[in-house]
C-alpha atoms as a PDB file:
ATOM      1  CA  UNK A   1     -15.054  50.465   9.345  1.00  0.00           C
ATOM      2  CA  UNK A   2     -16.918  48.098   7.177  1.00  0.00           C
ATOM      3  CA  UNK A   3     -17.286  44.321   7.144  1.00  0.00           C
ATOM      4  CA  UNK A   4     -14.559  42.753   6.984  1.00  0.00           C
ATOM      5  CA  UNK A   5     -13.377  40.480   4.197  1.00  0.00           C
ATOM      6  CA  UNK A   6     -11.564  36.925   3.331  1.00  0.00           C
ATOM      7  CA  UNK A   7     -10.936  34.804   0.780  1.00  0.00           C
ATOM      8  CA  UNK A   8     -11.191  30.848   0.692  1.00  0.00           C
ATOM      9  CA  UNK A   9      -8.759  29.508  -1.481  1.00  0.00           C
ATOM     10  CA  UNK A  10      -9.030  25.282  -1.102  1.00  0.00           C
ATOM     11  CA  UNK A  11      -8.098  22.169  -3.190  1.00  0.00           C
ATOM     12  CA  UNK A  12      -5.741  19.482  -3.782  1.00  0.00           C
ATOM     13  CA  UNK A  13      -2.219  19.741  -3.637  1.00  0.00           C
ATOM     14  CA  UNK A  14      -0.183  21.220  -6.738  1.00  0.00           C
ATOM     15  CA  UNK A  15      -3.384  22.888  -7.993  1.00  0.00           C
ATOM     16  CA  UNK A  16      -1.841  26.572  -7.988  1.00  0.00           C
ATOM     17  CA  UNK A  17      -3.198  27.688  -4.787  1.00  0.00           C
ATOM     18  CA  UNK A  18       0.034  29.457  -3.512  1.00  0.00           C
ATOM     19  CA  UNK A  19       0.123  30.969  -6.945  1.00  0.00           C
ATOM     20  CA  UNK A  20      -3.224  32.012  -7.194  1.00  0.00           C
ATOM     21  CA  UNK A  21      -3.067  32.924  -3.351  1.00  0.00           C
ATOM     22  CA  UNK A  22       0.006  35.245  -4.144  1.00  0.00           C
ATOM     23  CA  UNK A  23      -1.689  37.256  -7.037  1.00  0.00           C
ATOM     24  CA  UNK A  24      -4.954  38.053  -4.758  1.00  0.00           C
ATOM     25  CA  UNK A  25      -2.320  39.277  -1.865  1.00  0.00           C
ATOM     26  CA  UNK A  26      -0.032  41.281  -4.043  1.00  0.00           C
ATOM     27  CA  UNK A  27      -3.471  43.253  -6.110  1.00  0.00           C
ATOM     28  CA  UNK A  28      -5.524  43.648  -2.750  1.00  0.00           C
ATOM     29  CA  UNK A  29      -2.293  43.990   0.022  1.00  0.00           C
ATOM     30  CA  UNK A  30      -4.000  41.293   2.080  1.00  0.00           C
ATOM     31  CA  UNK A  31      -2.120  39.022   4.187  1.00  0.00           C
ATOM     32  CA  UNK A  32      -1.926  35.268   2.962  1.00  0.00           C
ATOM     33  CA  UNK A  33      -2.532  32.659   6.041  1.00  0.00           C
ATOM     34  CA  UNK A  34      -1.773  29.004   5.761  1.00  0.00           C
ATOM     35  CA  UNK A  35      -4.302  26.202   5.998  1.00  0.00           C
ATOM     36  CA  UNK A  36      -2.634  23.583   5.031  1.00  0.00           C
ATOM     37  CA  UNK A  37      -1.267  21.028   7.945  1.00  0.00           C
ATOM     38  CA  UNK A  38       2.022  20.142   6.721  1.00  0.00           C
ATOM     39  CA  UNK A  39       2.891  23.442   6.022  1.00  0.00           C
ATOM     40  CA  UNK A  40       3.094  24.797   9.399  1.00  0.00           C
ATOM     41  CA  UNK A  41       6.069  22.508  10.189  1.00  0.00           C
ATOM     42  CA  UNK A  42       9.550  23.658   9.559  1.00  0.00           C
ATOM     43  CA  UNK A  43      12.412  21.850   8.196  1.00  0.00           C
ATOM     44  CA  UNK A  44      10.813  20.761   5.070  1.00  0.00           C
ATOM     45  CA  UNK A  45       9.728  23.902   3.510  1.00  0.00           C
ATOM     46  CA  UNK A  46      10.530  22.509  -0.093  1.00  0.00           C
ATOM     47  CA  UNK A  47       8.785  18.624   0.723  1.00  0.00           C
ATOM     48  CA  UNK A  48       5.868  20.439   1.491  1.00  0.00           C
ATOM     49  CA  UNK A  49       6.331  23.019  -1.008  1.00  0.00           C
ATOM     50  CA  UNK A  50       5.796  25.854   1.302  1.00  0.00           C
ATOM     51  CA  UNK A  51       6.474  29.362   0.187  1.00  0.00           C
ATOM     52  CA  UNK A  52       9.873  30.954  -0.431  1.00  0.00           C
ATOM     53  CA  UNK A  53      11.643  34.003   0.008  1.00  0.00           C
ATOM     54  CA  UNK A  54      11.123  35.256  -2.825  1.00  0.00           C
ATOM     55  CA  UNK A  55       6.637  34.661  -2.170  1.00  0.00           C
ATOM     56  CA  UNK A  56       7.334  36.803   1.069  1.00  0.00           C
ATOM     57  CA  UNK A  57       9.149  39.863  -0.261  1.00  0.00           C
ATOM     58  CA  UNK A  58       6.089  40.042  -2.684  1.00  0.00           C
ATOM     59  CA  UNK A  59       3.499  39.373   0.218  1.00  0.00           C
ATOM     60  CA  UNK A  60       2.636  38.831   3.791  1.00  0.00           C
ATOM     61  CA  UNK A  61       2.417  35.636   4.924  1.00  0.00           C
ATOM     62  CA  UNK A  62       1.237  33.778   8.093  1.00  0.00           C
ATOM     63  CA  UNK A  63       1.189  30.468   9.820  1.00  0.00           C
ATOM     64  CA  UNK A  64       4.020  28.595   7.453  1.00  0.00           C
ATOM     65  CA  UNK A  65       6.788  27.119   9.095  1.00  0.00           C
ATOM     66  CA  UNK A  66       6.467  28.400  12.725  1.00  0.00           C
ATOM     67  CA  UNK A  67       5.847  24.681  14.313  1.00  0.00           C
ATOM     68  CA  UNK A  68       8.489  22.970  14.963  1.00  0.00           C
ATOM     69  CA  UNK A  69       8.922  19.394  13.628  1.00  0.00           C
ATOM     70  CA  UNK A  70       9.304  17.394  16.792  1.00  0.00           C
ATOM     71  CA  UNK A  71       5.761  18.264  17.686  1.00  0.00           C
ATOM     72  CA  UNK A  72       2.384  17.753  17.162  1.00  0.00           C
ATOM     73  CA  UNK A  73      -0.336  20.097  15.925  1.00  0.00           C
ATOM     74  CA  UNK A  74      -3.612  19.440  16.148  1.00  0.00           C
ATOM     75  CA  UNK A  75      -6.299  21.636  14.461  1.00  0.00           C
ATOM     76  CA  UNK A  76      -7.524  22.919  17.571  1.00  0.00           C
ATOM     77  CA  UNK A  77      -3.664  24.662  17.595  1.00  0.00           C
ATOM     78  CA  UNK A  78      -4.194  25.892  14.418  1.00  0.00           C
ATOM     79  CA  UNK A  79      -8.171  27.399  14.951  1.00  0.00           C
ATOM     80  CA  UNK A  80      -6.354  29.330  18.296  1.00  0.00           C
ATOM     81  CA  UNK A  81      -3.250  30.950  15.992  1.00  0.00           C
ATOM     82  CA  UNK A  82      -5.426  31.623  13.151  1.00  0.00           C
ATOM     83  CA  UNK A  83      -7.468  33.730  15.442  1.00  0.00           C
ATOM     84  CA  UNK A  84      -4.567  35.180  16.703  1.00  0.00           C
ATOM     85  CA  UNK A  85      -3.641  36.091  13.227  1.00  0.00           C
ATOM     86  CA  UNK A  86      -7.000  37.662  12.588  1.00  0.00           C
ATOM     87  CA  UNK A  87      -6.660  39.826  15.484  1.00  0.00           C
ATOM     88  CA  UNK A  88      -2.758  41.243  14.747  1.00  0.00           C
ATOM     89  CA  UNK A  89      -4.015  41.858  11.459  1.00  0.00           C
ATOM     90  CA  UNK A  90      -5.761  45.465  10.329  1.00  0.00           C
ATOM     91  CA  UNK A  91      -9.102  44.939  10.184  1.00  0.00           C
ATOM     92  CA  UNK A  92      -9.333  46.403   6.586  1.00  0.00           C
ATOM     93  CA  UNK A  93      -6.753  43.840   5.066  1.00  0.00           C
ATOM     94  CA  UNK A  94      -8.259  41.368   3.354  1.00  0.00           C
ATOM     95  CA  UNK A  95      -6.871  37.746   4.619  1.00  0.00           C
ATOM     96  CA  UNK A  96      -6.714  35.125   2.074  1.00  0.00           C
ATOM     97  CA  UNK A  97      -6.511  31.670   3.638  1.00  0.00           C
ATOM     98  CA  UNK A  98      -4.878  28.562   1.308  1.00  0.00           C
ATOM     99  CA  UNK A  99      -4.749  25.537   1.300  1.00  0.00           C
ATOM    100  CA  UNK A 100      -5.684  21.239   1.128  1.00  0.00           C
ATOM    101  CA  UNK A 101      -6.358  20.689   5.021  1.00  0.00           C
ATOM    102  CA  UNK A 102     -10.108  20.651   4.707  1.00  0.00           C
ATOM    103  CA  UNK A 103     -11.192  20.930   8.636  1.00  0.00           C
ATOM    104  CA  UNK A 104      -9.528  24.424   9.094  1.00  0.00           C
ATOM    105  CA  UNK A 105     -11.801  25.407   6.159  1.00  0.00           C
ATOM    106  CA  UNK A 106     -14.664  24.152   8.242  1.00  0.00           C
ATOM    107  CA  UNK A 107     -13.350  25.734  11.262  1.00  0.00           C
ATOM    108  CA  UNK A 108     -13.157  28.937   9.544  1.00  0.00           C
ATOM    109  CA  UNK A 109     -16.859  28.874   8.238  1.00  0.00           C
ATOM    110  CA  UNK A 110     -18.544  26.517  10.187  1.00  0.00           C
ATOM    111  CA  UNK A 111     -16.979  26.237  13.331  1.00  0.00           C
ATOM    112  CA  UNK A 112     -14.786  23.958  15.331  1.00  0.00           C
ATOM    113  CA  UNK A 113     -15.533  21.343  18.603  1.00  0.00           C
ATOM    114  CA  UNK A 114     -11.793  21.431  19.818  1.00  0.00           C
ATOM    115  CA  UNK A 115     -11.467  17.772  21.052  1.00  0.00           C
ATOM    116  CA  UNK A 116      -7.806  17.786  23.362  1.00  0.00           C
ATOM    117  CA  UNK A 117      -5.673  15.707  21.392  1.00  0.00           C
ATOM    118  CA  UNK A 118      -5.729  11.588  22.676  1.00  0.00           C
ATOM    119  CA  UNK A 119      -2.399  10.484  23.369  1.00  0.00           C
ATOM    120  CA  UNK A 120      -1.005   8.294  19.828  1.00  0.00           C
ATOM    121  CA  UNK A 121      -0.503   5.399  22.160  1.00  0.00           C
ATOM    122  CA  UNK A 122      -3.834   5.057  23.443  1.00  0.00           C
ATOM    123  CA  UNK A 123      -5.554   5.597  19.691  1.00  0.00           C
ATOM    124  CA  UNK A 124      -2.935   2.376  18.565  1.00  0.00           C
ATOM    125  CA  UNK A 125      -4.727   0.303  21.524  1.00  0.00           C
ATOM    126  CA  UNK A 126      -8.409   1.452  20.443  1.00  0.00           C
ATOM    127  CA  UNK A 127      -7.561   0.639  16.637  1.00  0.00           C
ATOM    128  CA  UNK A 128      -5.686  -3.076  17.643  1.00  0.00           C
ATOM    129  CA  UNK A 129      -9.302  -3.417  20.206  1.00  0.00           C
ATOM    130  CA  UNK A 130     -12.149  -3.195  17.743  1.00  0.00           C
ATOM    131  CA  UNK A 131     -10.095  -4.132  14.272  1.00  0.00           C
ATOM    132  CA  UNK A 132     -10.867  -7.855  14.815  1.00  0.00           C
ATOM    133  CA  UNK A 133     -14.565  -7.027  15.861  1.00  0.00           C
ATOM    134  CA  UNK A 134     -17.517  -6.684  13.006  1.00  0.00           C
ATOM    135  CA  UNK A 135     -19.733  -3.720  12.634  1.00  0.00           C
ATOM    136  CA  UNK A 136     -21.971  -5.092  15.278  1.00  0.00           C
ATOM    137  CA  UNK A 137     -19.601  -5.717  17.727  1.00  0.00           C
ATOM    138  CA  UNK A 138     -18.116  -2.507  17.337  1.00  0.00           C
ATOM    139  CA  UNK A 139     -21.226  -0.424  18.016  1.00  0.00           C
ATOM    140  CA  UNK A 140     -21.454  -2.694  20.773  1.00  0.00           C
ATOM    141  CA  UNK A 141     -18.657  -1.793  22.279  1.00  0.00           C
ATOM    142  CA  UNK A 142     -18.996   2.336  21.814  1.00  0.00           C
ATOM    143  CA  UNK A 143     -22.790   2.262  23.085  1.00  0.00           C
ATOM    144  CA  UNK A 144     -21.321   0.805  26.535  1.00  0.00           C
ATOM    145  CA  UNK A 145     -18.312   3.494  26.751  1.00  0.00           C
ATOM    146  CA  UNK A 146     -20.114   6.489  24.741  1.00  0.00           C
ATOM    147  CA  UNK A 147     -24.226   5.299  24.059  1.00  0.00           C
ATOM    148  CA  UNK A 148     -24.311   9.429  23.204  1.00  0.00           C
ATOM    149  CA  UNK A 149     -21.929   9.478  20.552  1.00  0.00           C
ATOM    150  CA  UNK A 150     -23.018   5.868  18.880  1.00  0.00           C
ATOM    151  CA  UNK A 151     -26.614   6.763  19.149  1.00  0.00           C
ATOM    152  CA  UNK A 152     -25.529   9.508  16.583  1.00  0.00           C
ATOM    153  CA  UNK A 153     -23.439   7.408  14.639  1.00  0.00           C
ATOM    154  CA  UNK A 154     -25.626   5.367  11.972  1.00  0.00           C
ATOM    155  CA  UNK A 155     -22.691   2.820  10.744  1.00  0.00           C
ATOM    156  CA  UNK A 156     -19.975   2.079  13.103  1.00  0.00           C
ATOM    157  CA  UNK A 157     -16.640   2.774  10.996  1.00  0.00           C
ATOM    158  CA  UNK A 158     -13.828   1.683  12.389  1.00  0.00           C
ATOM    159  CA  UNK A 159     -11.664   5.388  12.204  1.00  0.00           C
ATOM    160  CA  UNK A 160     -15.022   7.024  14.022  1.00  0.00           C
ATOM    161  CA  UNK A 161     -15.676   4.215  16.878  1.00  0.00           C
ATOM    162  CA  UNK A 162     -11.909   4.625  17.588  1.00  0.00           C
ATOM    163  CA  UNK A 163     -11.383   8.009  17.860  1.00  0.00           C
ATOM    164  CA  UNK A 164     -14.673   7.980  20.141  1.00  0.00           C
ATOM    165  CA  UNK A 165     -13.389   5.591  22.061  1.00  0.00           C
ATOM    166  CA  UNK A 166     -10.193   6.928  22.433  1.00  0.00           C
ATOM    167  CA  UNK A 167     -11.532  10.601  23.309  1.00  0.00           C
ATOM    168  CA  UNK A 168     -13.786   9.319  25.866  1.00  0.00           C
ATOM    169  CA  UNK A 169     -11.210   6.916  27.574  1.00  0.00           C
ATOM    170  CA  UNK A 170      -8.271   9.788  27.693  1.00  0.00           C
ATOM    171  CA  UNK A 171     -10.588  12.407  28.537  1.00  0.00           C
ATOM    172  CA  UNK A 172     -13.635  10.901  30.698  1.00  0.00           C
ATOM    173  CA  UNK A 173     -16.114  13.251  28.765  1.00  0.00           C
ATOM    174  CA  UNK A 174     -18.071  11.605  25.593  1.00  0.00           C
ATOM    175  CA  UNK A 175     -17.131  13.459  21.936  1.00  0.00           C
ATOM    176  CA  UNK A 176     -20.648  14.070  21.455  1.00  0.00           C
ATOM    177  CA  UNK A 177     -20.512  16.726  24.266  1.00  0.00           C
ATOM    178  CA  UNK A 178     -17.196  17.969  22.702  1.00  0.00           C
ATOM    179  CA  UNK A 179     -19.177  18.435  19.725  1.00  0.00           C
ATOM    180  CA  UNK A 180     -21.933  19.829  21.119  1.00  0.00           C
ATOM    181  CA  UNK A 181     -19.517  22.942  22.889  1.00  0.00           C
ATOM    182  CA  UNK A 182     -18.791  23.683  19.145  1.00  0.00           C
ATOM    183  CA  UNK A 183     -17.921  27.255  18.902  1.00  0.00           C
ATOM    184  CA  UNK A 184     -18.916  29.752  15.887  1.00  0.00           C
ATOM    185  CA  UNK A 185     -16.555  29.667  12.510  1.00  0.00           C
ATOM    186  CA  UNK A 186     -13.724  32.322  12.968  1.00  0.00           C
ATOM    187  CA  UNK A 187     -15.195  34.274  10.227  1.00  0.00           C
ATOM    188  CA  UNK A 188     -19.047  34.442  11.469  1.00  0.00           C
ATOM    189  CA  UNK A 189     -20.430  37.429   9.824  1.00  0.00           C
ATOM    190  CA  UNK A 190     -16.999  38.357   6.889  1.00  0.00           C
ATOM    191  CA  UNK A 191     -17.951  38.628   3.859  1.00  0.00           C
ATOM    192  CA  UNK A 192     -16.183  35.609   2.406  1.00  0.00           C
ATOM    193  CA  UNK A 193     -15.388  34.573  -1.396  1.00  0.00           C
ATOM    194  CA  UNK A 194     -14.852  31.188  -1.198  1.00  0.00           C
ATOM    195  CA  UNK A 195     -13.119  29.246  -4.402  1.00  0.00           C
ATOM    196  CA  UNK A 196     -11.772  25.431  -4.737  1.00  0.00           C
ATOM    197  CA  UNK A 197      -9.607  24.664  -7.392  1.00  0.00           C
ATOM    198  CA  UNK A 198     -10.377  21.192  -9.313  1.00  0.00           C
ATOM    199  CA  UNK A 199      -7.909  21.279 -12.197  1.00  0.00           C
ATOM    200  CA  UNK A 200      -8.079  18.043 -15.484  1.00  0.00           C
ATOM    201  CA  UNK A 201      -6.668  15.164 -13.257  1.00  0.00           C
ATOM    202  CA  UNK A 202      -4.295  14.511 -15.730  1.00  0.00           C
ATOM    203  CA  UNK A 203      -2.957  17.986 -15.578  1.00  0.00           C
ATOM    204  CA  UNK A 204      -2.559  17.705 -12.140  1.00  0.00           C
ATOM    205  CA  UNK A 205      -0.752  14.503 -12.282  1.00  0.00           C
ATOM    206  CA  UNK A 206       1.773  16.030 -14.835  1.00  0.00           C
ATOM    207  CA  UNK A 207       2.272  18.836 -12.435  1.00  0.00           C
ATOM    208  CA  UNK A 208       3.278  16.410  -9.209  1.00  0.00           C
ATOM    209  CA  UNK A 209       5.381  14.583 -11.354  1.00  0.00           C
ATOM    210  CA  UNK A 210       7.695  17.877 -12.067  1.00  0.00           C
ATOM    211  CA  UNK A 211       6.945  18.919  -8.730  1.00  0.00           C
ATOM    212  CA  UNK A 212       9.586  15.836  -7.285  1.00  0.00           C
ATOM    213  CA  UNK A 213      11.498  16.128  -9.914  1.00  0.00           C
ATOM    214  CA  UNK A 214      12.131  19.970  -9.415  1.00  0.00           C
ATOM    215  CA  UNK A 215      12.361  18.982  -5.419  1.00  0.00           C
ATOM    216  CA  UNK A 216      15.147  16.337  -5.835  1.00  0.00           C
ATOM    217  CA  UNK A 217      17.043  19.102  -7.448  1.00  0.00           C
ATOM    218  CA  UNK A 218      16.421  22.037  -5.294  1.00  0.00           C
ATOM    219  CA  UNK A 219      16.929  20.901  -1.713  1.00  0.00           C
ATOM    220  CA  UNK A 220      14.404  18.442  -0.819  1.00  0.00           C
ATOM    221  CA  UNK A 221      17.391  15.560  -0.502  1.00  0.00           C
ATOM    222  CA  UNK A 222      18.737  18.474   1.979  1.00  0.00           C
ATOM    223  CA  UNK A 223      15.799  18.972   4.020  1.00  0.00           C
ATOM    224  CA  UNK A 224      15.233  14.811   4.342  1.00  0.00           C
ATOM    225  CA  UNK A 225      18.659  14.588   5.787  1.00  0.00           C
ATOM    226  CA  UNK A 226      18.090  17.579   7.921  1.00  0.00           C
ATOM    227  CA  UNK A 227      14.777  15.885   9.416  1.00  0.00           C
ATOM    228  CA  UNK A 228      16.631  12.321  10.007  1.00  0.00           C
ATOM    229  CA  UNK A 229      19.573  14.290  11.729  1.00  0.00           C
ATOM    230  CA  UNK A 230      16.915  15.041  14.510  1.00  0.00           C
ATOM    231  CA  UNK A 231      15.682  10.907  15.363  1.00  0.00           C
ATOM    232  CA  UNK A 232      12.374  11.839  15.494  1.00  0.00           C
ATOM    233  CA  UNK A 233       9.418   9.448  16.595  1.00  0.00           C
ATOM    234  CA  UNK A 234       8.192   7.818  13.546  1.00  0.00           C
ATOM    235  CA  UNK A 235       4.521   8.885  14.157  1.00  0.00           C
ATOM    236  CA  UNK A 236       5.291  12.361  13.830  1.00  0.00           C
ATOM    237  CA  UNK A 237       3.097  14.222  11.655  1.00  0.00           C
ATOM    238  CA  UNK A 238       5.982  15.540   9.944  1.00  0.00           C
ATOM    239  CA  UNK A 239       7.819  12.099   9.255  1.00  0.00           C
ATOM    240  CA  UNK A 240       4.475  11.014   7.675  1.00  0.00           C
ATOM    241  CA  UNK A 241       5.118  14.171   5.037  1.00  0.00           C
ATOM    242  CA  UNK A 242       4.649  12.914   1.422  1.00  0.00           C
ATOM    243  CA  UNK A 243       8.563  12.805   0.032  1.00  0.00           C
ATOM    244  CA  UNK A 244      10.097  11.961   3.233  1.00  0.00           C
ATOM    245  CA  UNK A 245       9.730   8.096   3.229  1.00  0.00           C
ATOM    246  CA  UNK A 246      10.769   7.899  -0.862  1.00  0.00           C
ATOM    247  CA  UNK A 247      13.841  10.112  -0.430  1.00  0.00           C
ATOM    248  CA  UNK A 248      14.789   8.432   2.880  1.00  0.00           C
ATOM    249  CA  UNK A 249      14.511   5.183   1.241  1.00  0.00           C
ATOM    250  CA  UNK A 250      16.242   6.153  -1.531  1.00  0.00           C
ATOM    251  CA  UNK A 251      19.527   7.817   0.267  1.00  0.00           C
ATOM    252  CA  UNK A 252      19.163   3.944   1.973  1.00  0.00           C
ATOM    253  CA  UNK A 253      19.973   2.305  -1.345  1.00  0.00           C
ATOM    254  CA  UNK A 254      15.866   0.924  -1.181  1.00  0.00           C
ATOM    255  CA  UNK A 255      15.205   2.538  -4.802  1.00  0.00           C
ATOM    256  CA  UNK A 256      16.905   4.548  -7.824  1.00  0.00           C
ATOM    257  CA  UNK A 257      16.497   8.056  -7.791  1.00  0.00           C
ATOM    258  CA  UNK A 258      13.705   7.190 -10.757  1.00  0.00           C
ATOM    259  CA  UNK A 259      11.635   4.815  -8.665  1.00  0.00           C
ATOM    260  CA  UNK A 260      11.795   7.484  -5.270  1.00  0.00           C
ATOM    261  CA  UNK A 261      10.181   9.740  -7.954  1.00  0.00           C
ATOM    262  CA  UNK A 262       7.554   7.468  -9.055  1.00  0.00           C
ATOM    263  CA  UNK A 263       6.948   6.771  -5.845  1.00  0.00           C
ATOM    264  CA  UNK A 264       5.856   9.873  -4.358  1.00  0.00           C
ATOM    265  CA  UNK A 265       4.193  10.709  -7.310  1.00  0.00           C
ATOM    266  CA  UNK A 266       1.691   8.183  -6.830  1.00  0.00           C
ATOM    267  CA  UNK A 267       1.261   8.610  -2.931  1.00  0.00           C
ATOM    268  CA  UNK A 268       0.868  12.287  -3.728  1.00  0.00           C
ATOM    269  CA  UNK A 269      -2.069  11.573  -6.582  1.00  0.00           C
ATOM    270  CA  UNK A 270      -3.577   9.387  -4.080  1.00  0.00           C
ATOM    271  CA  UNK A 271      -3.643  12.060  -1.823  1.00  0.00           C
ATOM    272  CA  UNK A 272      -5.154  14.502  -4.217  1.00  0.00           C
ATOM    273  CA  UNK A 273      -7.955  11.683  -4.793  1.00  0.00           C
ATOM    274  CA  UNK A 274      -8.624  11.898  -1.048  1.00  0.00           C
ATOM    275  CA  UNK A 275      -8.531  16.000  -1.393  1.00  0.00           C
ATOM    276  CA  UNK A 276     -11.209  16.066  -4.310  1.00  0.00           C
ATOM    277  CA  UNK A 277     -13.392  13.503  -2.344  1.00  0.00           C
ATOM    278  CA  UNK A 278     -13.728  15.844   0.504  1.00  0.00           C
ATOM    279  CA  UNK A 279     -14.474  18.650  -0.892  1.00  0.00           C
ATOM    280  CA  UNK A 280     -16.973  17.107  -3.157  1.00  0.00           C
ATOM    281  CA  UNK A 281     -18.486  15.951  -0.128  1.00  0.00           C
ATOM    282  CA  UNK A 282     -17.733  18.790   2.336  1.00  0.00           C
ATOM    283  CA  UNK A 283     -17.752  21.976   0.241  1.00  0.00           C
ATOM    284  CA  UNK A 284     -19.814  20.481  -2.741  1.00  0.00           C
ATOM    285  CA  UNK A 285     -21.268  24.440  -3.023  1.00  0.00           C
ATOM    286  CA  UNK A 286     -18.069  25.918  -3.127  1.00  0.00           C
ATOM    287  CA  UNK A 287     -17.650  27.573  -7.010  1.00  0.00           C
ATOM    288  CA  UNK A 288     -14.955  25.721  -8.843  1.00  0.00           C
ATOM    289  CA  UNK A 289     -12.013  26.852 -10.722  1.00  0.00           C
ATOM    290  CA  UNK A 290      -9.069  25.313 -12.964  1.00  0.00           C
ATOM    291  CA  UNK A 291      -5.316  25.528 -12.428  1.00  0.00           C
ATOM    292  CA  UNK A 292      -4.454  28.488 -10.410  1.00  0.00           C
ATOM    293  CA  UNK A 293      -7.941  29.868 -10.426  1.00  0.00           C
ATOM    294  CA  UNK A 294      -8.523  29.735 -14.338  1.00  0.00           C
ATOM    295  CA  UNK A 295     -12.266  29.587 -15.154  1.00  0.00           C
ATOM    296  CA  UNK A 296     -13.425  26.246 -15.991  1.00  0.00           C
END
């Protein structure tokens, strides 16, 4: 049996990926796995723009839509079924992971520290704590809780000192030593191809803009009303789903059908923005590749 191989494909949403994804699965038979972490959920498999029936008669697929939407799942979750996945699946498959949620990209090459997940109610305290204190203050107030973890720190942002904080109250152990129990990327010692697609931002804008409009008119209105049917908690990952507050607002008389659009059009290209910034910064040595894997 020889090594056994993977491929990476990452990047911002409605770059291709699942299209690019499908053609490596259906000319190698490997198995495509999700890493993307609103496309685990169920409910909204068009919102999220999951793969249909159609994408799994042509190919296997893994890890999309098997959580359901009333809970949480934390990348730790997803590091434990992903290895699950890799070790139902024949060993000379190829697996071809896709997707925008950087970290399990990370926790596929690099490894993982799997923090237990803080309670949302005691993170909301943390953030309403230190958001009226400055930098200094801040730092302050993480060296006397966790002196480990803001020793390592060099500038006290407010997103890091809280989740420190909030680890360290919930669980009595600092994050540094979470960190430092890091265990070895799934695929230590694959041979991996790795690949993120960075397609003309103005092509990619065009394509989100269809995207909705092909959603309104193909079940996403459905799904929405589906997802308010269960009176979920607000905080939900899920609820938080691009598409879901526009449509909702917009089956509440809050906006035309036009401006529900042009709304999630914009919070998706903002989320793109965030995409490209971190894997610029996180997988800057990863080759790049247009729409759907086209050579740039």
């Amino acid at each position: 049996m020889g090594q056994r191989r993977a491929v990476l494909i990452a990047g911002p949403t409605a770059s291709g990926k699942s299209a690019l994804a499908l053609k490596r699965a259906r000319a190698s038979g490997g198995v495509i796995v999700n890493a993307d972490a609103m496309q685990v959920y169920d409910t909204l498999r068009v919102v999220t723009a999951r793969p249909d029936g159609d994408d799994d008669a042509l190919a296997e697929h893994r890890l999309y839509g098997t959580v359901p939407a009333s809970e949480r799942f934390s990348t730790g979750q997803w590091v434990r079924a992903a290895g699950q996945v890799i070790g139902a699946t024949d060993p000379e498959r190829e697996l071809i992971f896709v997707g925008g949620t950087g970290l399990y990209f990370e926790a596929l090459t690099n490894g993982f520290a799997d923090v237990p997940e803080v309670p949302p109610e005691l993170t909301l305290q943390v953030q309403q704590e230190i958001q009226v204190l400055e930098e200094r203050a801040r730092m302050a107030l993480l060296a006397a809780e966790d002196p480990e973890t803001a020793r390592r720190l060099k500038v006290a942002d407010p997103q890091r000192v809280t989740r420190a904080i909030a680890v360290k109250r919930a669980t009595g152990r600092a994050l540094s030593s979470f960190q430092d129990d890091q265990q070895p990327g799934l695929l230590e010692g694959w041979a991996i191809e790795r690949m993120v697609l960075s397609p003309d931002r103005e092509v990619l804008r065009e394509r989100i803009a269809r995207r909705f409009e092909t959603m309104f008119a193909s079940g996403a209105v459905e799904e929405v009303e589906a997802l308010r049917a269960l009176d979920l908690d607000p905080s939900l990952p899920v609820m938080k789903a691009i598409g879901v507050r526009e449509i909702s607002d917009w089956m509440d008389g809050m906006h035309s059908r036009e401006e529900a659009i042009a709304l999630a059009t914009i919070a998706t290209h903002q989320y793109a923005k965030r995409q490209r910034t971190w894997f610029r910064n996180r997988m800057g040595d990863w080759p790049r590749l247009g729409l759907e894997g086209q050579s740039l």
